[in-house]
C-alpha atoms as a PDB file:
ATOM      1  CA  UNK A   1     -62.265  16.602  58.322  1.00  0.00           C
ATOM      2  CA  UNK A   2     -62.152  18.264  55.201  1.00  0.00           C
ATOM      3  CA  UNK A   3     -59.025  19.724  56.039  1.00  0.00           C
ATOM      4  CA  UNK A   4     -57.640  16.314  55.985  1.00  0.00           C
ATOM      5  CA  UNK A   5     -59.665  15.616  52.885  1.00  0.00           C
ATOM      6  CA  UNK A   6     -58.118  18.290  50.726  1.00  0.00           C
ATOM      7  CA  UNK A   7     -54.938  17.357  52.567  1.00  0.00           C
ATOM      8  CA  UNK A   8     -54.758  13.880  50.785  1.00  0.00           C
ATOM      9  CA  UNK A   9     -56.648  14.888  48.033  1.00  0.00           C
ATOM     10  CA  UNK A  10     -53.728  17.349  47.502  1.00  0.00           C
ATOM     11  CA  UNK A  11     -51.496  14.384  48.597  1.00  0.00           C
ATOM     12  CA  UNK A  12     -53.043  12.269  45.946  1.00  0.00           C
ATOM     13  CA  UNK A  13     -52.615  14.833  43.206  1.00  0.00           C
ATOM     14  CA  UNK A  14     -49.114  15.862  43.853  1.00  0.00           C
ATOM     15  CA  UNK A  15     -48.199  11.697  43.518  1.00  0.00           C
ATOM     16  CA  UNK A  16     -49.867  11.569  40.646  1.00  0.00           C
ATOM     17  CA  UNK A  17     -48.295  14.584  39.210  1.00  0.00           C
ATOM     18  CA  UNK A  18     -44.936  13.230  40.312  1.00  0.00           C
ATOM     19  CA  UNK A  19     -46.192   9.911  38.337  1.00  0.00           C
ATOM     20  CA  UNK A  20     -47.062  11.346  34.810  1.00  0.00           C
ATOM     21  CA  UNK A  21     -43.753  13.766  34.942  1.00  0.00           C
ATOM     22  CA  UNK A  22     -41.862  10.441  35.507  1.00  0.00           C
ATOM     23  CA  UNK A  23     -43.692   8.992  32.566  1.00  0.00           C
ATOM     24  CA  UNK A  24     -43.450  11.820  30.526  1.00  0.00           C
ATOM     25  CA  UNK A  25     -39.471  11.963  30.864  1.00  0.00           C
ATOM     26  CA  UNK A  26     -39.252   8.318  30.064  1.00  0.00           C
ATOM     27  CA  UNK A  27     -40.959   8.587  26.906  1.00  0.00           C
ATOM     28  CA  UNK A  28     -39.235  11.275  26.012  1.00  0.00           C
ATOM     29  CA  UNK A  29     -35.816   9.095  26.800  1.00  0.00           C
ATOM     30  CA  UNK A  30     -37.085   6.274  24.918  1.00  0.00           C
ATOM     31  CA  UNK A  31     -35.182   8.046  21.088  1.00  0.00           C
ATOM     32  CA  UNK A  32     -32.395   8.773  22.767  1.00  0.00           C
ATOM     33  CA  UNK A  33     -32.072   5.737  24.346  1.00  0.00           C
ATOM     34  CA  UNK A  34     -32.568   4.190  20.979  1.00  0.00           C
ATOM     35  CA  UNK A  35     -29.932   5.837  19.605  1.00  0.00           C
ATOM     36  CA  UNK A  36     -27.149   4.994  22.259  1.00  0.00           C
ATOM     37  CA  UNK A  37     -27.942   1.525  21.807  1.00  0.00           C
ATOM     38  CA  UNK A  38     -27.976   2.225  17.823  1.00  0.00           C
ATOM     39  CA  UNK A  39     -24.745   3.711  18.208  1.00  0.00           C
ATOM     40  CA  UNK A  40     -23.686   1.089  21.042  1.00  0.00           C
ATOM     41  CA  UNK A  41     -24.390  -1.415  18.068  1.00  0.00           C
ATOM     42  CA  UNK A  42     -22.441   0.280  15.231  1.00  0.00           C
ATOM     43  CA  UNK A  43     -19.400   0.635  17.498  1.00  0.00           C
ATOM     44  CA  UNK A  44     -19.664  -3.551  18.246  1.00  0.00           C
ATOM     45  CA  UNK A  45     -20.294  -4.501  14.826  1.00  0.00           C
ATOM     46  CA  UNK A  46     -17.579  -2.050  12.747  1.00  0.00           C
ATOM     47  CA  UNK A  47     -14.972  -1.054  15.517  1.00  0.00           C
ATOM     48  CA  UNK A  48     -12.684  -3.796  16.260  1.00  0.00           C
ATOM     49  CA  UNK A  49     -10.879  -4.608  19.520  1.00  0.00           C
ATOM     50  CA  UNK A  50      -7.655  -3.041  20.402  1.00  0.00           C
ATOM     51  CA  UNK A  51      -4.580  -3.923  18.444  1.00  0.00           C
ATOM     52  CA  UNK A  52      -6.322  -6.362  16.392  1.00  0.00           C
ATOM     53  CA  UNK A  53      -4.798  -4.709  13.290  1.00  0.00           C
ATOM     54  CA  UNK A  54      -1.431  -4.875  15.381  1.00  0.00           C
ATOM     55  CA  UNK A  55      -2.504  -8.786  16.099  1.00  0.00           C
ATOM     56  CA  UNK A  56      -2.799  -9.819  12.467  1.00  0.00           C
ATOM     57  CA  UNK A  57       0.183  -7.981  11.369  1.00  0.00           C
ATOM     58  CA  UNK A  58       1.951 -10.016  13.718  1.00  0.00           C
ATOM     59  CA  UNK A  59       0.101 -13.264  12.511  1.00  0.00           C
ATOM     60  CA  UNK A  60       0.514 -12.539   9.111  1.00  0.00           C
ATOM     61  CA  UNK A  61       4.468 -11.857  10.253  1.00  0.00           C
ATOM     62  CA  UNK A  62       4.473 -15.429  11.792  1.00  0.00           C
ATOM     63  CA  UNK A  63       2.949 -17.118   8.550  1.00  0.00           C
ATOM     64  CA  UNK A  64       4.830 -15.889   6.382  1.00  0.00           C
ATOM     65  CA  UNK A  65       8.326 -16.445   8.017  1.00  0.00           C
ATOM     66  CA  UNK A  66       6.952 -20.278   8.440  1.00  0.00           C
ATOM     67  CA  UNK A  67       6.389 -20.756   4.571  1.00  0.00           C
ATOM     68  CA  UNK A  68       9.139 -18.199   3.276  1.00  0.00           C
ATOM     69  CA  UNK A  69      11.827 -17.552   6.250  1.00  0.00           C
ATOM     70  CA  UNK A  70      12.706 -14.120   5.052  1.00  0.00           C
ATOM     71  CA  UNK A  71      13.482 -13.136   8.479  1.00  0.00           C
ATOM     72  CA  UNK A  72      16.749 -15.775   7.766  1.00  0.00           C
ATOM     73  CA  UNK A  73      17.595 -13.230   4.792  1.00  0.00           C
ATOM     74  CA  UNK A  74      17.021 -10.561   6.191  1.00  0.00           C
ATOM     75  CA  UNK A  75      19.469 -10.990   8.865  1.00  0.00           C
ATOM     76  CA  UNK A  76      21.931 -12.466   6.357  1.00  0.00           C
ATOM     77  CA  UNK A  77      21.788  -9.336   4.544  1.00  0.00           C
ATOM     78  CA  UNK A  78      22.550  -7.224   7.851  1.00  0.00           C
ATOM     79  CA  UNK A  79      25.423  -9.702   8.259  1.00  0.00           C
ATOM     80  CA  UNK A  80      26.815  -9.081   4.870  1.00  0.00           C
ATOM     81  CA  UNK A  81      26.587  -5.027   5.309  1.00  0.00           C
ATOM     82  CA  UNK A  82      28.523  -5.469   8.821  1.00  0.00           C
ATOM     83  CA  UNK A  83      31.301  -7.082   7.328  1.00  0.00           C
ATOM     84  CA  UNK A  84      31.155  -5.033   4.881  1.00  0.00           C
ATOM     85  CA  UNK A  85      31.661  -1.887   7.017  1.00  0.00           C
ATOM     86  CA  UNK A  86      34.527  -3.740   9.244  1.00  0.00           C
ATOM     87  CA  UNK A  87      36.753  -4.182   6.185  1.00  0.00           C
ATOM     88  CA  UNK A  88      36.115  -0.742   5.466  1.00  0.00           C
ATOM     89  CA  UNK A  89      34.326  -1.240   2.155  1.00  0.00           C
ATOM     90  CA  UNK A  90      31.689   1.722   1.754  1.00  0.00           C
ATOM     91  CA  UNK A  91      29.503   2.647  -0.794  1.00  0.00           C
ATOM     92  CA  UNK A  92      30.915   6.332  -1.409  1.00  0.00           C
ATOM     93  CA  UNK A  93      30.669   7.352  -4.629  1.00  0.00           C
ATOM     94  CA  UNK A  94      33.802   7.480  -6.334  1.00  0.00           C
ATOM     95  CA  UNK A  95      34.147  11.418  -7.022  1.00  0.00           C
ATOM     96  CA  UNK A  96      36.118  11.652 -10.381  1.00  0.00           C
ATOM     97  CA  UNK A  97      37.645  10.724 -13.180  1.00  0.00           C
ATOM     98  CA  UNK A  98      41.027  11.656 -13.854  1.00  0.00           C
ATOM     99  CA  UNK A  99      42.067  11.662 -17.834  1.00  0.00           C
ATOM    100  CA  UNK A 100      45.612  11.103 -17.639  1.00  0.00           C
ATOM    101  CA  UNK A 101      48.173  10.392 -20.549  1.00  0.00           C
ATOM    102  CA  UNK A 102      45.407  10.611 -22.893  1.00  0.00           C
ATOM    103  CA  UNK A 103      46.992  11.089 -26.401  1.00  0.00           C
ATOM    104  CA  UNK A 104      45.142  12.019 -29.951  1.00  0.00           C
ATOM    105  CA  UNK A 105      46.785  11.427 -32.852  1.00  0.00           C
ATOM    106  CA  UNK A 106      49.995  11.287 -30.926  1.00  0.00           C
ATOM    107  CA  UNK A 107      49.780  15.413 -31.021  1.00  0.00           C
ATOM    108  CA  UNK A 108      48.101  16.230 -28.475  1.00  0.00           C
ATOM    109  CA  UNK A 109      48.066  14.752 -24.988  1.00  0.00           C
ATOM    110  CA  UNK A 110      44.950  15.101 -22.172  1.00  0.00           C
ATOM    111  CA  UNK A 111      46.043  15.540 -18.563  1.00  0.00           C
ATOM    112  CA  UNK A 112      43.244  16.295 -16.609  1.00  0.00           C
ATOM    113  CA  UNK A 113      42.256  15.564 -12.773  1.00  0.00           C
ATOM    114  CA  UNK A 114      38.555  14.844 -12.408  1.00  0.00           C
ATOM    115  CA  UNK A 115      38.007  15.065 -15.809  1.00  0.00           C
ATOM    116  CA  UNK A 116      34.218  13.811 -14.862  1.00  0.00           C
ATOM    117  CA  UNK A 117      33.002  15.522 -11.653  1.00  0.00           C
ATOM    118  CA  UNK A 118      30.282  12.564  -9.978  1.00  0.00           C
ATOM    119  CA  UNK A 119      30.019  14.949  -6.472  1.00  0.00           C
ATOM    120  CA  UNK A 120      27.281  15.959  -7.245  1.00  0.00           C
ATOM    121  CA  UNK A 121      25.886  12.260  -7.354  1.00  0.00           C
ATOM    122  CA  UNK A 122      27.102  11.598  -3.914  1.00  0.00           C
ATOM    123  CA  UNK A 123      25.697  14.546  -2.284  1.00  0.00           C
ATOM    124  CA  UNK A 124      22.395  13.907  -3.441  1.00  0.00           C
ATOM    125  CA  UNK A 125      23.223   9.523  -2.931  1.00  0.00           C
ATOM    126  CA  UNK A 126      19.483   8.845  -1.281  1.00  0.00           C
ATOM    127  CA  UNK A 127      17.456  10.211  -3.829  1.00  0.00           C
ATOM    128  CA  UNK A 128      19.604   8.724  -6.726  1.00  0.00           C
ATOM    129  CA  UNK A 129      19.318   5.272  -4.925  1.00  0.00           C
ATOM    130  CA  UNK A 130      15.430   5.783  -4.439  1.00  0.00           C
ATOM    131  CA  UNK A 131      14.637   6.743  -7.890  1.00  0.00           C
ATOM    132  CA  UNK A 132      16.255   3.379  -9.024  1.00  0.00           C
ATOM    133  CA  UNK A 133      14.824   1.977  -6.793  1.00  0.00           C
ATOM    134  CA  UNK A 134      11.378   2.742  -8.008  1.00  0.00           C
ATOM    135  CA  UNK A 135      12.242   2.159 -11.848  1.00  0.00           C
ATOM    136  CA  UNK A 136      13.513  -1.380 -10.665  1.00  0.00           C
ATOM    137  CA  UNK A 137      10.423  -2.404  -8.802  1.00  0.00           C
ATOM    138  CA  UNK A 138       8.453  -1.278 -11.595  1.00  0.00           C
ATOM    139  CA  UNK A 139       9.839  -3.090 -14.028  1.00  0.00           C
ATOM    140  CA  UNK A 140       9.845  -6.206 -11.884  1.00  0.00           C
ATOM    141  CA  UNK A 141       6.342  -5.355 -10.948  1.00  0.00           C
ATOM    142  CA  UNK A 142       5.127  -4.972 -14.743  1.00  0.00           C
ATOM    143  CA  UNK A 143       7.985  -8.232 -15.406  1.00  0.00           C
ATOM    144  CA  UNK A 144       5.995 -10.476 -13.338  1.00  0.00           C
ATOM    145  CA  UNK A 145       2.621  -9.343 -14.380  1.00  0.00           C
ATOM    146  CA  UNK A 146       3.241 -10.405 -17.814  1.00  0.00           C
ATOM    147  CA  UNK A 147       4.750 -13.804 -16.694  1.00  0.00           C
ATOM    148  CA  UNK A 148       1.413 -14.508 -15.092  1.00  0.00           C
ATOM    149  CA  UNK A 149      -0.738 -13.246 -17.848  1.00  0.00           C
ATOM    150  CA  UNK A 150       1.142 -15.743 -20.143  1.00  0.00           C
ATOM    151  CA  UNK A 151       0.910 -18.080 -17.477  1.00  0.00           C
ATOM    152  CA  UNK A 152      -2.542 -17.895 -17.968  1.00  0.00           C
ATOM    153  CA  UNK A 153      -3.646 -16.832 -21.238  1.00  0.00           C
ATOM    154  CA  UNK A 154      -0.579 -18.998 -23.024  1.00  0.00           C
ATOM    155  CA  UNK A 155       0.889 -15.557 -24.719  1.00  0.00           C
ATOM    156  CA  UNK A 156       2.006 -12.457 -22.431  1.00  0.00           C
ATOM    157  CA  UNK A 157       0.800  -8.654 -22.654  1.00  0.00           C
ATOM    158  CA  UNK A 158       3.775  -7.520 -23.994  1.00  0.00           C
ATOM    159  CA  UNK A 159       4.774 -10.631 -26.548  1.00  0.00           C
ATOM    160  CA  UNK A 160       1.031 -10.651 -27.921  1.00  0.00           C
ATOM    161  CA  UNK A 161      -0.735 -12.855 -29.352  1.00  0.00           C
ATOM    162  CA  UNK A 162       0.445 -16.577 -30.912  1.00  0.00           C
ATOM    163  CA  UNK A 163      -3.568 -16.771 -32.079  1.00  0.00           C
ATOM    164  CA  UNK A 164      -3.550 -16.639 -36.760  1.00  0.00           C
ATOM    165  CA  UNK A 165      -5.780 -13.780 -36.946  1.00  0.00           C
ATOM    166  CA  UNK A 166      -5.124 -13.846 -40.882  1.00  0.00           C
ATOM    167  CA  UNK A 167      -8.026 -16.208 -41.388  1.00  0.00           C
ATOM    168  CA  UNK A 168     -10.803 -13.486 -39.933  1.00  0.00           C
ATOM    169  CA  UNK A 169      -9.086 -11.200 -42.698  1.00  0.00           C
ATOM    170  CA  UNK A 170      -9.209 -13.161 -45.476  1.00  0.00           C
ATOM    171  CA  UNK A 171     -12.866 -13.818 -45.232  1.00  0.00           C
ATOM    172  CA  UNK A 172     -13.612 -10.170 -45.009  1.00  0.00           C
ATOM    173  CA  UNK A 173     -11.203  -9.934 -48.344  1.00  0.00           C
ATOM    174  CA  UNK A 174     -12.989 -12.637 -50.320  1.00  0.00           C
ATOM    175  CA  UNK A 175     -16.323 -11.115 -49.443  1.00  0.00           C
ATOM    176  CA  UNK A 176     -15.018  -7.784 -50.708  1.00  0.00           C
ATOM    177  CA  UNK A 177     -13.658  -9.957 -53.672  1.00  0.00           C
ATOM    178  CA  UNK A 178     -16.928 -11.762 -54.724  1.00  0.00           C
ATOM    179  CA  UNK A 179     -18.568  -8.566 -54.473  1.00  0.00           C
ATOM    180  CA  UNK A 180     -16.492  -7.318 -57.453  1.00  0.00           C
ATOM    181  CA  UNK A 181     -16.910 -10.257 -59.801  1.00  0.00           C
END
């Protein structure tokens, strides 16, 4: 009898020993398990779907071409460069300048082939065309900037101002003025 006494005493000891562990490792899961579903949150809230960014590019595409159908011009462009290259028109740069015949004073006369080398310009065609690139869209870039600031304020950035600041100046004279009298 007490055999089976400690028996399920033992019994009763070991489940509640088994009980408490159990607890005590879900308490301790309870931070961690906070900060999954913090984390699970963040992701939600600040990580959008897959190929949204892809999506509106492709909306913003689609607007666009409905308001301003640049995808007509742009394909009118590509028809203008292919008809370009069938007639054999390229846009090589032309490599010299011969001087021929070229007479001073009647006493001396120039005759020179490639008088002004450009190869150098043609090897090196891509940057050239980039850099002008860049200077042109900057100037249309600072162009229409000013148009809208005169838009706006009635004078441009560049232009300046169509206010008569004379009349601030004159006061400030006539005080220095009637200080001398």
């Amino acid at each position: 009898m007490f055999s089976q006494l400690f028996t399920n005493l033992g019994d009763f000891f070991t489940s509640l020993w088994d009980w408490l562990s159990n607890l005590w490792e879900s308490i301790k899961s309870i931070p961690s398990s906070i900060w999954e579903l913090f984390k699970e949150g963040l992701i939600w809230l600040f990580v959008p779907e897959e190929n949204y960014f892809n999506n509106k590019v492709e909306e913003f595409k689609t607007a666009l071409n409905e308001k301003i159908p640049y995808q007509t011009y742009l394909q009118s462009l590509k028809d203008i460069e292919s008809i370009t290259d069938v007639t054999g028109d390229t846009d090589d740069i032309t490599l010299g300048i011969d001087l021929k015949n070229y007479s001073i004073l009647d006493k001396i006369t120039i005759n020179m082939n490639k008088f002004i080398d450009f190869s150098i310009f043609s090897k090196f065609k891509p940057t050239w065309y980039s850099w002008v690139r860049v200077v042109v869209y900057i100037g249309l870039v600072l162009y229409n900037v000013n148009e809208a600031v005169k838009f706006f304020n009635g004078f441009g950035a560049v232009s300046g101002s169509i206010r008569d600041i004379s009349t601030g100046l004159s006061s400030t004279n006539s005080n220095k003025e009637s200080g001398k009298k």
